[in-house]
C-alpha atoms as a PDB file:
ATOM      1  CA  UNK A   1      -7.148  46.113 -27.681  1.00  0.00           C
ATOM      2  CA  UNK A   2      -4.506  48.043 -29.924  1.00  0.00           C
ATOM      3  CA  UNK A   3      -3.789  50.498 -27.398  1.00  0.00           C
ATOM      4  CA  UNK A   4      -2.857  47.343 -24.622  1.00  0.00           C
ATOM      5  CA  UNK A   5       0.994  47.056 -24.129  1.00  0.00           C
ATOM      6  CA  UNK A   6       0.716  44.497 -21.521  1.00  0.00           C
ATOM      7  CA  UNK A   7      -0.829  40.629 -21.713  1.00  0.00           C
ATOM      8  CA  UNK A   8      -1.414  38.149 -19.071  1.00  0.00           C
ATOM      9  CA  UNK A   9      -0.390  34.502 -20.183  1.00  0.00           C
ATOM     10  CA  UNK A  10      -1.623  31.298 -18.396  1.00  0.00           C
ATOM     11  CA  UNK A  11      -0.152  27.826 -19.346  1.00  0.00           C
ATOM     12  CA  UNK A  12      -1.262  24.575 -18.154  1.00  0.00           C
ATOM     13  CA  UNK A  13       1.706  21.731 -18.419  1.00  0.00           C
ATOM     14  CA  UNK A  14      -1.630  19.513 -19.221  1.00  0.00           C
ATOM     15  CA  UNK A  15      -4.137  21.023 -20.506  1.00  0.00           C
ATOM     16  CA  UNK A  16      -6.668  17.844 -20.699  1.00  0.00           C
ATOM     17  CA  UNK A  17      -6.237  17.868 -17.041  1.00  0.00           C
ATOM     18  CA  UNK A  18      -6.947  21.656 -16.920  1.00  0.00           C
ATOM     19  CA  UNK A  19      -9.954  21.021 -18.964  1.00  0.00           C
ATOM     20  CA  UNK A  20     -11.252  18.977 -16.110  1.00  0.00           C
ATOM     21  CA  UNK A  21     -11.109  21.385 -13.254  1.00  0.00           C
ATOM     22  CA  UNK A  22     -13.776  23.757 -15.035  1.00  0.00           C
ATOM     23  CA  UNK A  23     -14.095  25.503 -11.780  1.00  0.00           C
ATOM     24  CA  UNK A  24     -10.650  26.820 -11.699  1.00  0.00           C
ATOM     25  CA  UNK A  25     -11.002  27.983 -14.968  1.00  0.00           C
ATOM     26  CA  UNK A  26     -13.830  29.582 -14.043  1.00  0.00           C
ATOM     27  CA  UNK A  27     -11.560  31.341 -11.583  1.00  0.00           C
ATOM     28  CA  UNK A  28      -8.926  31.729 -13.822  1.00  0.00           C
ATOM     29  CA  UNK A  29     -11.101  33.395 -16.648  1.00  0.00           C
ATOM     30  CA  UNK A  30     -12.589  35.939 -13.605  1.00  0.00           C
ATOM     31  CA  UNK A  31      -9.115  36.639 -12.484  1.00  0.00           C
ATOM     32  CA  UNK A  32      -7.742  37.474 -15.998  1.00  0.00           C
ATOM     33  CA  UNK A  33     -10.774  39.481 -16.722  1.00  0.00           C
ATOM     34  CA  UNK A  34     -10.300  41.705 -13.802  1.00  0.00           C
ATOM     35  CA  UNK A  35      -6.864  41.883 -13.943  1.00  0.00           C
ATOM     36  CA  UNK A  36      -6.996  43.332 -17.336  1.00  0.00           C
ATOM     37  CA  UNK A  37      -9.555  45.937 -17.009  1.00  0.00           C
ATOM     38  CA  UNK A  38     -12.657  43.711 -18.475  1.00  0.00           C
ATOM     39  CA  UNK A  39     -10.377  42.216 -21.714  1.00  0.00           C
ATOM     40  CA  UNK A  40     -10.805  38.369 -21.818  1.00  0.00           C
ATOM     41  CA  UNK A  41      -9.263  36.498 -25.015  1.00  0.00           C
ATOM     42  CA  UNK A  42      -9.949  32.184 -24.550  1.00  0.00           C
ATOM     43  CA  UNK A  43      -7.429  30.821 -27.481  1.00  0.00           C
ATOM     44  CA  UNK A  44      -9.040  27.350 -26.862  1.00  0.00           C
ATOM     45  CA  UNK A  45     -12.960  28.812 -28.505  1.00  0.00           C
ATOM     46  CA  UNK A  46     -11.712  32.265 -30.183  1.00  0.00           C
ATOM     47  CA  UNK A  47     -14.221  34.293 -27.373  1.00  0.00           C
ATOM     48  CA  UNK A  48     -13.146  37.836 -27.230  1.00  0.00           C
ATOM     49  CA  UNK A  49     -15.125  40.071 -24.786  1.00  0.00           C
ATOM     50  CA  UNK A  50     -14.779  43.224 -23.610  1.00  0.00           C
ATOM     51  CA  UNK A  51     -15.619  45.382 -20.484  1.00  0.00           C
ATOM     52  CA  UNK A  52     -18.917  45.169 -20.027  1.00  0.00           C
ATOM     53  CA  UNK A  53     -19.981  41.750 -22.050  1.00  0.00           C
END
């Protein structure tokens, strides 16, 4: 992750209302994940994961 010099940021104006849409951020998560080479950081648990897992 040190060697990254770019980040994708997602805000939700309500994130309660986020929260209930799961499946979009299902989609989001999936997006992010690919769009970042297999990197996925989810501030709301603390879940890091890398390519691969």
């Amino acid at each position: 992750m040190r060697e990254c010099d770019v980040r994708f940021e997602v805000y939700f104006d309500s994130p309660h209302e986020a929260l209930d849409e799961i499946n979009t951020l299902m989609e989001v998560q999936i997006a992010l994940q690919e769009a970042s080479g297999g990197f996925l950081f989810l501030p709301w648990n603390g879940n890091l994961s890398g390519p691969g897992g």
